[in-house]
C-alpha atoms as a PDB file:
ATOM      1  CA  UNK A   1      51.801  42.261  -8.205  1.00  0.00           C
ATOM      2  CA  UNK A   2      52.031  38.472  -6.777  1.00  0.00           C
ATOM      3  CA  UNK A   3      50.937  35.529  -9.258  1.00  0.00           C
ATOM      4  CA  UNK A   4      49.632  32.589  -8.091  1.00  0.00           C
ATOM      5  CA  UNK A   5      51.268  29.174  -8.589  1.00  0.00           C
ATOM      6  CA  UNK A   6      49.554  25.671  -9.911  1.00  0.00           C
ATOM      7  CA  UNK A   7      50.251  24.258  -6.537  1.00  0.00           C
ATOM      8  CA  UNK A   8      48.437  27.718  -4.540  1.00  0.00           C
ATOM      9  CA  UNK A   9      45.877  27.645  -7.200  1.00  0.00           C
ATOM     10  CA  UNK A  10      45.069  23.758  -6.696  1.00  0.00           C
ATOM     11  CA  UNK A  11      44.993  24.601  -2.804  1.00  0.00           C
ATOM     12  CA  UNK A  12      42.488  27.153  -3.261  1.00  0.00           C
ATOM     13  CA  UNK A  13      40.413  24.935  -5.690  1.00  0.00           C
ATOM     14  CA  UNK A  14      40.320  22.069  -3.233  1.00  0.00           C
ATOM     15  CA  UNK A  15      39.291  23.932  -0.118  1.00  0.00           C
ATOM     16  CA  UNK A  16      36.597  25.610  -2.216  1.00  0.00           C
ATOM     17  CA  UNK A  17      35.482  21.733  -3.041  1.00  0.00           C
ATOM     18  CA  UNK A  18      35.718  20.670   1.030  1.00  0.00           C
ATOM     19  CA  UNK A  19      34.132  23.551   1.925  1.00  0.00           C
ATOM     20  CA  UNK A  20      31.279  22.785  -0.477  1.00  0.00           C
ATOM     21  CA  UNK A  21      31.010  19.675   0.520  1.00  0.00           C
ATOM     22  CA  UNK A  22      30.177  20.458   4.132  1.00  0.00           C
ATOM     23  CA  UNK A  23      27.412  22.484   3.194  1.00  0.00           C
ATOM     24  CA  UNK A  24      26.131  20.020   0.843  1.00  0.00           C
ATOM     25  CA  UNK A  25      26.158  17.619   4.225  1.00  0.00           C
ATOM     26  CA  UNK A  26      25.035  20.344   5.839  1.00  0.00           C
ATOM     27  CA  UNK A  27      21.528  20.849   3.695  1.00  0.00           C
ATOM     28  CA  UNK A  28      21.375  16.977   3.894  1.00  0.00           C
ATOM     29  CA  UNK A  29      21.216  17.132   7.764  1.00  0.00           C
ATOM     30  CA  UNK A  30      19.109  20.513   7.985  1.00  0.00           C
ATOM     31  CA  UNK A  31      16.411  18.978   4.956  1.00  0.00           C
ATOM     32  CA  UNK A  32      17.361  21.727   2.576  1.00  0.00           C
ATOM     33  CA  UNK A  33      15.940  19.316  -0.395  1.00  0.00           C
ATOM     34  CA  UNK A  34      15.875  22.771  -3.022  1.00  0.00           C
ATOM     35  CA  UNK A  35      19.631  23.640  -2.103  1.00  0.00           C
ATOM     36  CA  UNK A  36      20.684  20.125  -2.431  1.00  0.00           C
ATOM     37  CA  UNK A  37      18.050  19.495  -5.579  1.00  0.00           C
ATOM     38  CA  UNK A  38      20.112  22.923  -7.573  1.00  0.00           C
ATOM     39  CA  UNK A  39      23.730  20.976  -6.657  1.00  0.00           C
ATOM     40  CA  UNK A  40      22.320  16.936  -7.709  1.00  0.00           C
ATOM     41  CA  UNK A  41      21.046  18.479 -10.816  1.00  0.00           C
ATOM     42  CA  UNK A  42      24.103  20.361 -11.594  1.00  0.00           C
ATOM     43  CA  UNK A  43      25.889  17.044 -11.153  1.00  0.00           C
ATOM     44  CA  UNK A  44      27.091  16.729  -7.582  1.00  0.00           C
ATOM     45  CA  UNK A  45      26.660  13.024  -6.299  1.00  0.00           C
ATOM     46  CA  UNK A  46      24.082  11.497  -4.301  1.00  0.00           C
ATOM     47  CA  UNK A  47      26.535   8.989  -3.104  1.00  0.00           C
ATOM     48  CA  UNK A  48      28.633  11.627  -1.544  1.00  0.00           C
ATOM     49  CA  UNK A  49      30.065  10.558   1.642  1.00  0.00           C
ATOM     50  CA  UNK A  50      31.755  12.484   4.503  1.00  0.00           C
ATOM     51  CA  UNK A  51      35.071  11.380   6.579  1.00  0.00           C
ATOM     52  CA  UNK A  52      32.645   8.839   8.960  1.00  0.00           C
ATOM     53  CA  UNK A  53      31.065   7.400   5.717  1.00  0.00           C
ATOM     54  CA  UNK A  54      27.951   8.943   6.621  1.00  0.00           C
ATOM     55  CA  UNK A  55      26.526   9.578   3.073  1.00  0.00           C
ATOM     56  CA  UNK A  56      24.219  12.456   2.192  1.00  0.00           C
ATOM     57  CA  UNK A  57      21.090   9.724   2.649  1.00  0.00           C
ATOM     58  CA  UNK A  58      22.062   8.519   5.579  1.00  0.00           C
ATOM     59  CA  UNK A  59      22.446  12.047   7.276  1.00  0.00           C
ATOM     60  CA  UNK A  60      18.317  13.243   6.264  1.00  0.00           C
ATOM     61  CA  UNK A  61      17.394   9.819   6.988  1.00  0.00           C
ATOM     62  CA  UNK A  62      18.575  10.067  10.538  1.00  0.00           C
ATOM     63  CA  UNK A  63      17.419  13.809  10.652  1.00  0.00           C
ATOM     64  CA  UNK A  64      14.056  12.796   9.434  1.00  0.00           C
ATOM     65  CA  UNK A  65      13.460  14.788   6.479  1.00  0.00           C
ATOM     66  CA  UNK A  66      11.500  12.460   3.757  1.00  0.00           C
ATOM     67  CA  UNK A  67      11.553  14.688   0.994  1.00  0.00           C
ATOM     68  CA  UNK A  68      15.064  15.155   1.088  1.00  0.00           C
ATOM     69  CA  UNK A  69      15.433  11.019   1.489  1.00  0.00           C
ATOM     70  CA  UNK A  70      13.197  10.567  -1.372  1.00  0.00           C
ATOM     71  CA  UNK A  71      15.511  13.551  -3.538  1.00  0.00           C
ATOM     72  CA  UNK A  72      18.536  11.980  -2.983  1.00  0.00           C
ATOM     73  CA  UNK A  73      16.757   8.268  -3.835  1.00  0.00           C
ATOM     74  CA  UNK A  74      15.767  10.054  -7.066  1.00  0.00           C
ATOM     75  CA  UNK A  75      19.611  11.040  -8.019  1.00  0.00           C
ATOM     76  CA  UNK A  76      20.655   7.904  -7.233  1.00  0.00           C
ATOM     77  CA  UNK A  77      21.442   7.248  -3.981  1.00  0.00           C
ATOM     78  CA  UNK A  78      21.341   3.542  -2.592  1.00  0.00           C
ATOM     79  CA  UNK A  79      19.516   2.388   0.567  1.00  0.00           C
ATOM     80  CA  UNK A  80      21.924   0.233   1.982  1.00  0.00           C
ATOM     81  CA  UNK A  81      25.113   1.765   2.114  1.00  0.00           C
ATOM     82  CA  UNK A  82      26.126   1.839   5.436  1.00  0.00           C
ATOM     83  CA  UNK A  83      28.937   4.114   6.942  1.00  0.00           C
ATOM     84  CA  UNK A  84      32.012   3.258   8.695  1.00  0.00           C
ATOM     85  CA  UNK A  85      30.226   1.892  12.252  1.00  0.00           C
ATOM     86  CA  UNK A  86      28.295  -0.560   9.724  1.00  0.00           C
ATOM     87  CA  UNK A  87      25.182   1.405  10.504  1.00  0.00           C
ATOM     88  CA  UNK A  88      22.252   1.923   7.192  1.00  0.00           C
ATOM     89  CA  UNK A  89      19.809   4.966   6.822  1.00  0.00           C
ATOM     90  CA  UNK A  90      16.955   2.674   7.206  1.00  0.00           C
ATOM     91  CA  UNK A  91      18.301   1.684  10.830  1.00  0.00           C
ATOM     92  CA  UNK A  92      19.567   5.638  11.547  1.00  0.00           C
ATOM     93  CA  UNK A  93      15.757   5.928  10.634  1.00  0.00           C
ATOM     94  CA  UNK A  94      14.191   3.284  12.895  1.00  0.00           C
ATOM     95  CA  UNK A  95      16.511   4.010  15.590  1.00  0.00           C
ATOM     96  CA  UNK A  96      15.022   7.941  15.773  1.00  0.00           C
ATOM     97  CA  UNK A  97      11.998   6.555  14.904  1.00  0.00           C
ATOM     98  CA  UNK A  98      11.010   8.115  11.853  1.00  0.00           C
ATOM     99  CA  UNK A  99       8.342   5.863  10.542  1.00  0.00           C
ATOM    100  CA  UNK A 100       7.605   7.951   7.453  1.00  0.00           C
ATOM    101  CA  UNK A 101      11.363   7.789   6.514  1.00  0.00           C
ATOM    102  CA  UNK A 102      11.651   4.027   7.038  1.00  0.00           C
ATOM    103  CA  UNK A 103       8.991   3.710   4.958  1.00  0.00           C
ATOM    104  CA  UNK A 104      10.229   5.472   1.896  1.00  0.00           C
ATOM    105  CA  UNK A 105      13.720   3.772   2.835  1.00  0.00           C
ATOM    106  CA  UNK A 106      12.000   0.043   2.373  1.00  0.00           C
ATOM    107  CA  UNK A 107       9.897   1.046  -0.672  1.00  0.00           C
ATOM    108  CA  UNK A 108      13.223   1.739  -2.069  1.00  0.00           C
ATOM    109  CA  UNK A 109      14.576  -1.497  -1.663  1.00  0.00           C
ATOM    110  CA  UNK A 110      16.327  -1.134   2.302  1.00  0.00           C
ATOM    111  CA  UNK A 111      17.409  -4.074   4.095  1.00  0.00           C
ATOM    112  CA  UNK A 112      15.983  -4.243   7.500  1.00  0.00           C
ATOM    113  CA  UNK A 113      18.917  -7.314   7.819  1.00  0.00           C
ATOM    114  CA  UNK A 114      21.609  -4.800   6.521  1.00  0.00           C
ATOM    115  CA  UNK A 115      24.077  -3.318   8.557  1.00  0.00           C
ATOM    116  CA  UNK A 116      25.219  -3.837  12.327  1.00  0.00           C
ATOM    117  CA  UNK A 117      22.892  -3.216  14.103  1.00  0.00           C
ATOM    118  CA  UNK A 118      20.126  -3.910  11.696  1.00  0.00           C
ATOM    119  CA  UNK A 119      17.280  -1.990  11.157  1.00  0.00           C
ATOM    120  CA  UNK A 120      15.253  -5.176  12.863  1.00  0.00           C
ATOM    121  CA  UNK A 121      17.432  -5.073  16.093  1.00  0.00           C
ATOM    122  CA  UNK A 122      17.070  -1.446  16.460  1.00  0.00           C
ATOM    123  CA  UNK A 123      13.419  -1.464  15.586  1.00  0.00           C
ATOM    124  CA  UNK A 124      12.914  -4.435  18.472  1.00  0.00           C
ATOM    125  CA  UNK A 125      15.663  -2.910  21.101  1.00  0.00           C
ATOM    126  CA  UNK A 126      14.023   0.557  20.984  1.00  0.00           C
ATOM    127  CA  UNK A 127      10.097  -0.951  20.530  1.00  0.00           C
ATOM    128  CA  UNK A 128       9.611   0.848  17.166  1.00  0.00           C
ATOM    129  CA  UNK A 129       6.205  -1.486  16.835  1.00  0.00           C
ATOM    130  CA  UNK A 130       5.022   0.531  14.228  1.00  0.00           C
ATOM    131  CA  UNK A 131       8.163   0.102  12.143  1.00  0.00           C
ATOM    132  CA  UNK A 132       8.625  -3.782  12.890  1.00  0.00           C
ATOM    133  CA  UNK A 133       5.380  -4.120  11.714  1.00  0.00           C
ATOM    134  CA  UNK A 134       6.778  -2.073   8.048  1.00  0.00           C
ATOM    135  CA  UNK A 135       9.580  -4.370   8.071  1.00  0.00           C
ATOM    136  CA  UNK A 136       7.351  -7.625   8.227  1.00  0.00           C
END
């Protein structure tokens, strides 16, 4: 019979977590809004963030998926955090050119001056005229 140590035990706990994780960034990407909306109720946090600071918002805003944006708004994500390349969901949105998503992104309180590029530049460099005209 072999017994398992703290340190094994700890191991085991924390890949469990990781591997979590990734499917929680997963169901962000995919739009799985009930799989996510069971884990954000149970606690997990809308402000999770992966290795590229890509958070959960940012991922289903640049996936397009505008329930799952407005889910993780409703936990308590915020529309400006940007990830490691200085980049926001609102300009992930405008740069795939999900209107719908920008538009629950600004209603939200988004920046189109946030981030690098902004949500402005990339709205103008790829001629997102319907979203310029959103962000005023």
């Amino acid at each position: 019979m072999s017994e398992t140590t703290g340190a094994e035990a700890r191991t085991g706990a924390d890949d469990e977590a990781v591997a979590l994780a990734h499917t929680l960034f997963d169901a962000a990407r995919e739009g799985n809004s009930e799989f996510l909306r069971s884990y954000l109720q149970a606690g997990a946090p809308a402000a999770m963030r992966n290795a590229a600071g890509d958070s959960l918002l940012m991922l289903s805003a640049y996936h397009g998926h505008v329930e799952t944006v407005q889910l993780l708004l409703l936990h308590g994500a915020e529309a400006n955090v940007a990830n490691d390349r200085g980049q926001t969901p609102l300009a992930g949105a405008v740069f795939k050119g999900y209107t719908e998503v920008a538009r629950v992104l600004l209603d939200a309180g988004a920046d189109p001056d946030a981030g690098a590029p902004t949500a402005r530049e990339a709205a103008q460099m790829f001629a997102r005229t319907e979203i310029l005209e959103l962000l005023g």
